[in-house]
C-alpha atoms as a PDB file:
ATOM      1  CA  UNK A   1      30.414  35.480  11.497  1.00  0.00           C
ATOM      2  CA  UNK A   2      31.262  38.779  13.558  1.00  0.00           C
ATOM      3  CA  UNK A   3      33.411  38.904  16.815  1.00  0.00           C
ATOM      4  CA  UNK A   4      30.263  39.858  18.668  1.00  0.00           C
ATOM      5  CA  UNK A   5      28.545  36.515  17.489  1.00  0.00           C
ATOM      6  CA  UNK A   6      31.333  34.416  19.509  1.00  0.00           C
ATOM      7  CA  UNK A   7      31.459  36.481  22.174  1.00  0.00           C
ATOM      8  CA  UNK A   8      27.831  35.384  22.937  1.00  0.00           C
ATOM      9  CA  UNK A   9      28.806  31.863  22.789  1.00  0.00           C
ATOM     10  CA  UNK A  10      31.295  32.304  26.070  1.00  0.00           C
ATOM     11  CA  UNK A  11      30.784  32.782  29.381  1.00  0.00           C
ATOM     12  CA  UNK A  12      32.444  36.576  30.082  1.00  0.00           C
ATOM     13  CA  UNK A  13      34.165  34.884  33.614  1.00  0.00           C
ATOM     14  CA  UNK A  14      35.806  31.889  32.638  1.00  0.00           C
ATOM     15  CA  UNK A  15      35.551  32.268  28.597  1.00  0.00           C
ATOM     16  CA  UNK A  16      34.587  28.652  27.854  1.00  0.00           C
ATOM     17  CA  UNK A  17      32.090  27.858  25.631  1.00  0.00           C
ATOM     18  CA  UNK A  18      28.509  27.374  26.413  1.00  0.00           C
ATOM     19  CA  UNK A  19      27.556  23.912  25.951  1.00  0.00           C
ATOM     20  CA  UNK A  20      24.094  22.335  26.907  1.00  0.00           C
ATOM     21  CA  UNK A  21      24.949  21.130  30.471  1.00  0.00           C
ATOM     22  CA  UNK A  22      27.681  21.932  32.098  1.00  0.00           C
ATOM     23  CA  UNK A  23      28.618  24.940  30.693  1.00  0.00           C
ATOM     24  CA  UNK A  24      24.674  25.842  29.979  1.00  0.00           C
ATOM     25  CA  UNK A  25      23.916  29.756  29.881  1.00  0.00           C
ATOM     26  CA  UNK A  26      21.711  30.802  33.276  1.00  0.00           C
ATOM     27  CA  UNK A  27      20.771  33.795  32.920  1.00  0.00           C
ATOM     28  CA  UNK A  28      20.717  36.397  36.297  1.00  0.00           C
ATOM     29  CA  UNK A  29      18.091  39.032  37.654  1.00  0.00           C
ATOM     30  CA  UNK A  30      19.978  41.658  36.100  1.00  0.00           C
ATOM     31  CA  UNK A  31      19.799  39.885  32.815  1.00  0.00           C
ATOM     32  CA  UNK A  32      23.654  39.266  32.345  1.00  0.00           C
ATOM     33  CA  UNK A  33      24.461  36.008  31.176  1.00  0.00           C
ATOM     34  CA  UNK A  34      26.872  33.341  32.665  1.00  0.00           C
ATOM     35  CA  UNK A  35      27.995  29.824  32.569  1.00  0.00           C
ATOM     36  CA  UNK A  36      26.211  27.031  35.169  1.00  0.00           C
ATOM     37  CA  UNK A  37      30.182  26.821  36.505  1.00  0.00           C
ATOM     38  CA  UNK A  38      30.429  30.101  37.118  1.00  0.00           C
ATOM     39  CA  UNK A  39      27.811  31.091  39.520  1.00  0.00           C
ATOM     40  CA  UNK A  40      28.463  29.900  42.365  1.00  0.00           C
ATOM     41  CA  UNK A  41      31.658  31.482  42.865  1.00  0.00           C
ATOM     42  CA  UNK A  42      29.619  34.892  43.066  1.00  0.00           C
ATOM     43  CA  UNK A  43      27.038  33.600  45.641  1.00  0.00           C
ATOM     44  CA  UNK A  44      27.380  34.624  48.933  1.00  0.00           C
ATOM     45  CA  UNK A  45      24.540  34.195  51.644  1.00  0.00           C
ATOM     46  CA  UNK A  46      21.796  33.004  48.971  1.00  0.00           C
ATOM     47  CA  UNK A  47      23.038  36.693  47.361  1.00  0.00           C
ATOM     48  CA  UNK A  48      24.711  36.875  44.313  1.00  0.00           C
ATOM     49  CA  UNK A  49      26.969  39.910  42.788  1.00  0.00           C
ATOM     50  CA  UNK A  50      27.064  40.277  39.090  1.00  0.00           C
ATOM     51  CA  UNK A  51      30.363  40.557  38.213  1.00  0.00           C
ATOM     52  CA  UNK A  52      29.599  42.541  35.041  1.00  0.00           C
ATOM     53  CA  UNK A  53      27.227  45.320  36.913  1.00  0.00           C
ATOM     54  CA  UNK A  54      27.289  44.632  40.647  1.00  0.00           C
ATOM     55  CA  UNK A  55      23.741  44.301  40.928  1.00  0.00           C
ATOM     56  CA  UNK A  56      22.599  41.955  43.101  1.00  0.00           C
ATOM     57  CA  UNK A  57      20.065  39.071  42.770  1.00  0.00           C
ATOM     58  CA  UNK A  58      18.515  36.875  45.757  1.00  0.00           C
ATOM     59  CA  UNK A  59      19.109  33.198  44.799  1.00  0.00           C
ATOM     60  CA  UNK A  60      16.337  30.967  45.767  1.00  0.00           C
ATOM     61  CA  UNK A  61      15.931  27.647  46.083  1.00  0.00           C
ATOM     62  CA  UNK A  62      15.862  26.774  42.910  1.00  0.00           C
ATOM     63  CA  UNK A  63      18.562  28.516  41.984  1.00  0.00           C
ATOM     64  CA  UNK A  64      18.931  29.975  38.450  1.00  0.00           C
ATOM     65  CA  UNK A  65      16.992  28.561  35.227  1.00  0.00           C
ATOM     66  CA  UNK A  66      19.082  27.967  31.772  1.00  0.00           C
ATOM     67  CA  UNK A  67      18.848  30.643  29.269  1.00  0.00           C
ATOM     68  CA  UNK A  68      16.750  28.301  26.903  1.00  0.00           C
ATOM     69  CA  UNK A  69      16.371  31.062  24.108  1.00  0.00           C
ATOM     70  CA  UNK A  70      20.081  31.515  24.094  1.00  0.00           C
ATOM     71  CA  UNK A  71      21.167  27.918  24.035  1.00  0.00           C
ATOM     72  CA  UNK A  72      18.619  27.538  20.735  1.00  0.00           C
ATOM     73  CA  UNK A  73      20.323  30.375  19.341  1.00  0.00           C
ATOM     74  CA  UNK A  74      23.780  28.967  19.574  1.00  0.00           C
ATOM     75  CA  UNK A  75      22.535  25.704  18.680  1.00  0.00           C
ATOM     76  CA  UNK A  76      21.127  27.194  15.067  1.00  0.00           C
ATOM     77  CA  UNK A  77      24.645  29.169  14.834  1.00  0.00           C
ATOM     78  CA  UNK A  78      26.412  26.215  15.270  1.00  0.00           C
ATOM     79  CA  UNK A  79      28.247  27.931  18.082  1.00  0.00           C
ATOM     80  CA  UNK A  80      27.346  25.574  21.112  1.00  0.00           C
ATOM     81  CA  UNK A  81      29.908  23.457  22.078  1.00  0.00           C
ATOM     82  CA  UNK A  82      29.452  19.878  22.114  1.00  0.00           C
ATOM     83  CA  UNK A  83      28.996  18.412  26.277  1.00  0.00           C
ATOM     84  CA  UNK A  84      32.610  16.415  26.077  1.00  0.00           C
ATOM     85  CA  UNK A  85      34.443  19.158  24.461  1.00  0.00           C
ATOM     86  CA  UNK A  86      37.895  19.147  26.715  1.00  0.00           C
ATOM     87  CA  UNK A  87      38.265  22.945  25.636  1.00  0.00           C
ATOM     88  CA  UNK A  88      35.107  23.622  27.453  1.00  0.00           C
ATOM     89  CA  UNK A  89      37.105  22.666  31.228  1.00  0.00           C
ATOM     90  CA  UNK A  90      38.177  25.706  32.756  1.00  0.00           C
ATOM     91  CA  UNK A  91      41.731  25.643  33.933  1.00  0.00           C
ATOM     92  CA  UNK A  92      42.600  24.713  37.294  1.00  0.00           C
ATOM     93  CA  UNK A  93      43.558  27.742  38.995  1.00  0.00           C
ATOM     94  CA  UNK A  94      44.683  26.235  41.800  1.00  0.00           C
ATOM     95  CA  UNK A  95      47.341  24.816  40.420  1.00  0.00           C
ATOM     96  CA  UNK A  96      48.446  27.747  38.872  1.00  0.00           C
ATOM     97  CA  UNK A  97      51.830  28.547  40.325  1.00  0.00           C
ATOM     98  CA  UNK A  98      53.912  30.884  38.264  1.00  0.00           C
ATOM     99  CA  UNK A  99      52.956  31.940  34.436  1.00  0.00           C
ATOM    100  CA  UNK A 100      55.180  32.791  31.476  1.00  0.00           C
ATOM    101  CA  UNK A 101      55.172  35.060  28.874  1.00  0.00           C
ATOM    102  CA  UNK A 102      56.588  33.926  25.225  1.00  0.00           C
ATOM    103  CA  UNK A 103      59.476  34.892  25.008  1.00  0.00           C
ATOM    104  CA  UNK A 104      58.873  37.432  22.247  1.00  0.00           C
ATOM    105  CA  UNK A 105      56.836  38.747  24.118  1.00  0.00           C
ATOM    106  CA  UNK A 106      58.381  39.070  27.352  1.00  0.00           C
ATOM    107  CA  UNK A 107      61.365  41.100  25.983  1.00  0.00           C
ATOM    108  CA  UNK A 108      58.517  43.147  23.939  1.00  0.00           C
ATOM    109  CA  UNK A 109      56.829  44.377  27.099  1.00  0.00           C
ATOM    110  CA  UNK A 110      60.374  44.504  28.841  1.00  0.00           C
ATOM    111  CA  UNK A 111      60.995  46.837  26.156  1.00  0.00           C
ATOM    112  CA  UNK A 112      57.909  48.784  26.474  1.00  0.00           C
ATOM    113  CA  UNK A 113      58.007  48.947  29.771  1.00  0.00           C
ATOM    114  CA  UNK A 114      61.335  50.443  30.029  1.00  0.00           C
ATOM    115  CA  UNK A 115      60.598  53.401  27.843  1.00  0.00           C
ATOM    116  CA  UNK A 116      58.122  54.115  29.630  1.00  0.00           C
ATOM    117  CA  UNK A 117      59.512  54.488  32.717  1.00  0.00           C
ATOM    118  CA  UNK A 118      62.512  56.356  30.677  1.00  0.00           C
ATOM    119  CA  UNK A 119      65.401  54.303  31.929  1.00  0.00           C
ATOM    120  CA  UNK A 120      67.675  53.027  29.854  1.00  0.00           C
ATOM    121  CA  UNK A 121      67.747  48.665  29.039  1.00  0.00           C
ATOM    122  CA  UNK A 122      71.326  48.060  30.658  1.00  0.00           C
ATOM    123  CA  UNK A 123      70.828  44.212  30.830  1.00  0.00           C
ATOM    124  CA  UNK A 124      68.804  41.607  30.032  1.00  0.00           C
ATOM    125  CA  UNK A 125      65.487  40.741  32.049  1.00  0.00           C
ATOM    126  CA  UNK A 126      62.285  38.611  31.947  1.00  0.00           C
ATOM    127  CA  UNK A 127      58.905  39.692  32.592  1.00  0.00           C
ATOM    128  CA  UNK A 128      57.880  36.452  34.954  1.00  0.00           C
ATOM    129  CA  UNK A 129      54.618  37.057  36.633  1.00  0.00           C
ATOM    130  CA  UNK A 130      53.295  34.559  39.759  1.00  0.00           C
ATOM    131  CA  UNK A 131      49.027  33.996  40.933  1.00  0.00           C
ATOM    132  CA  UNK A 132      48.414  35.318  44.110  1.00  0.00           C
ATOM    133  CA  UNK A 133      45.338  34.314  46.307  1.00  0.00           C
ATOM    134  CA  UNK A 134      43.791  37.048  47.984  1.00  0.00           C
ATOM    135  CA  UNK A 135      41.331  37.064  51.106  1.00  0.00           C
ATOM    136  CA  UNK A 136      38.390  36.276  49.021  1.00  0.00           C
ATOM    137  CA  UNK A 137      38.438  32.351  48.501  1.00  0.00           C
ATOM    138  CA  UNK A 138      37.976  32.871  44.470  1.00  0.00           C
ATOM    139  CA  UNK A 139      40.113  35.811  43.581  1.00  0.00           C
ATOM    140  CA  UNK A 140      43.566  35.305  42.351  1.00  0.00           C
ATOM    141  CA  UNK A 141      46.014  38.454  41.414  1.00  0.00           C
ATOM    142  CA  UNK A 142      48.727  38.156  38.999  1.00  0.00           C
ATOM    143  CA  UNK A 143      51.511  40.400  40.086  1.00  0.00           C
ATOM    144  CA  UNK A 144      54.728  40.662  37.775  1.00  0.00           C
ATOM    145  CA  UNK A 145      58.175  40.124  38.821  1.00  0.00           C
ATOM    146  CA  UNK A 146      61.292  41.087  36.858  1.00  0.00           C
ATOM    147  CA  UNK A 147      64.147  38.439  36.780  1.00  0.00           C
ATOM    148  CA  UNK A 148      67.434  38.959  35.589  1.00  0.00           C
ATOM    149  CA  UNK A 149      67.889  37.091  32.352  1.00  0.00           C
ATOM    150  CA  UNK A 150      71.155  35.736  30.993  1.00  0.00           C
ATOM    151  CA  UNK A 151      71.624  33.888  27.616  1.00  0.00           C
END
């Protein structure tokens, strides 16, 4: 099964799996392809922006129908998650306060980071990073922080 074949069996915002009801494919105007969850946080004033292209699509009152074709073609796959999957919940942003990078990882990018900026490592530091909520009520930013590590 190719990369491309999963990649049609998650929703490009939140990356959960489609399932058959909460998580169902709806398909937009523009043809672009989300999960049920996921819409609303793009609708403003019965107008909602595709976050993929921008175009925008006049919701009505029935809202948006499930992409039927799409959901049969996961189902025959086998790629369609089942409703009570607890992968499928998308996580609580909210209560997202402050993330961490491995720390592999963290003294990778410190690493990386500092030659590219051309300065010299002279001590040791983690790459900490905190979620930020902006103005709009859904968008978060996560903006790095470096913290002075000691072993």
């Amino acid at each position: 099964m190719s990369p491309s074949d999963t990649d049609m069996a998650e929703c490009c915002v939140c990356t959960c799996t489609y399932d058959r009801t909460n998580r169902a494919p709806v398909s937009i105007n523009c043809g672009h392809t989300f999960c049920k969850c996921c819409i609303p946080r793009f609708i403003n004033n019965k107008q909602l922006s595709c976050p993929v292209c921008r175009a925008v699509s006049i919701v009505g009152d029935s809202g948006f129908q499930k992409n039927l074709a799409l959901i049969q073609a996961l189902d025959k796959l086998k790629l369609l998650a089942s409703d009570d999957s607890k992968e499928n919940s998308a996580p609580n942003v909210r209560n997202v306060k402050k993330a961490k990078l491995p720390r592999a990882n963290r003294q990778e990018q410190q690493q990386q980071r500092v030659n590219n900026n051309g300065a010299s490592n002279t001590g040791n530091w983690i790459l900490v990073g905190r979620w930020v909520r902006r103005t709009h009520p859904v968008r978060w930013d996560f903006i790095q922080e470096d913290i002075p590590f000691t072993t």
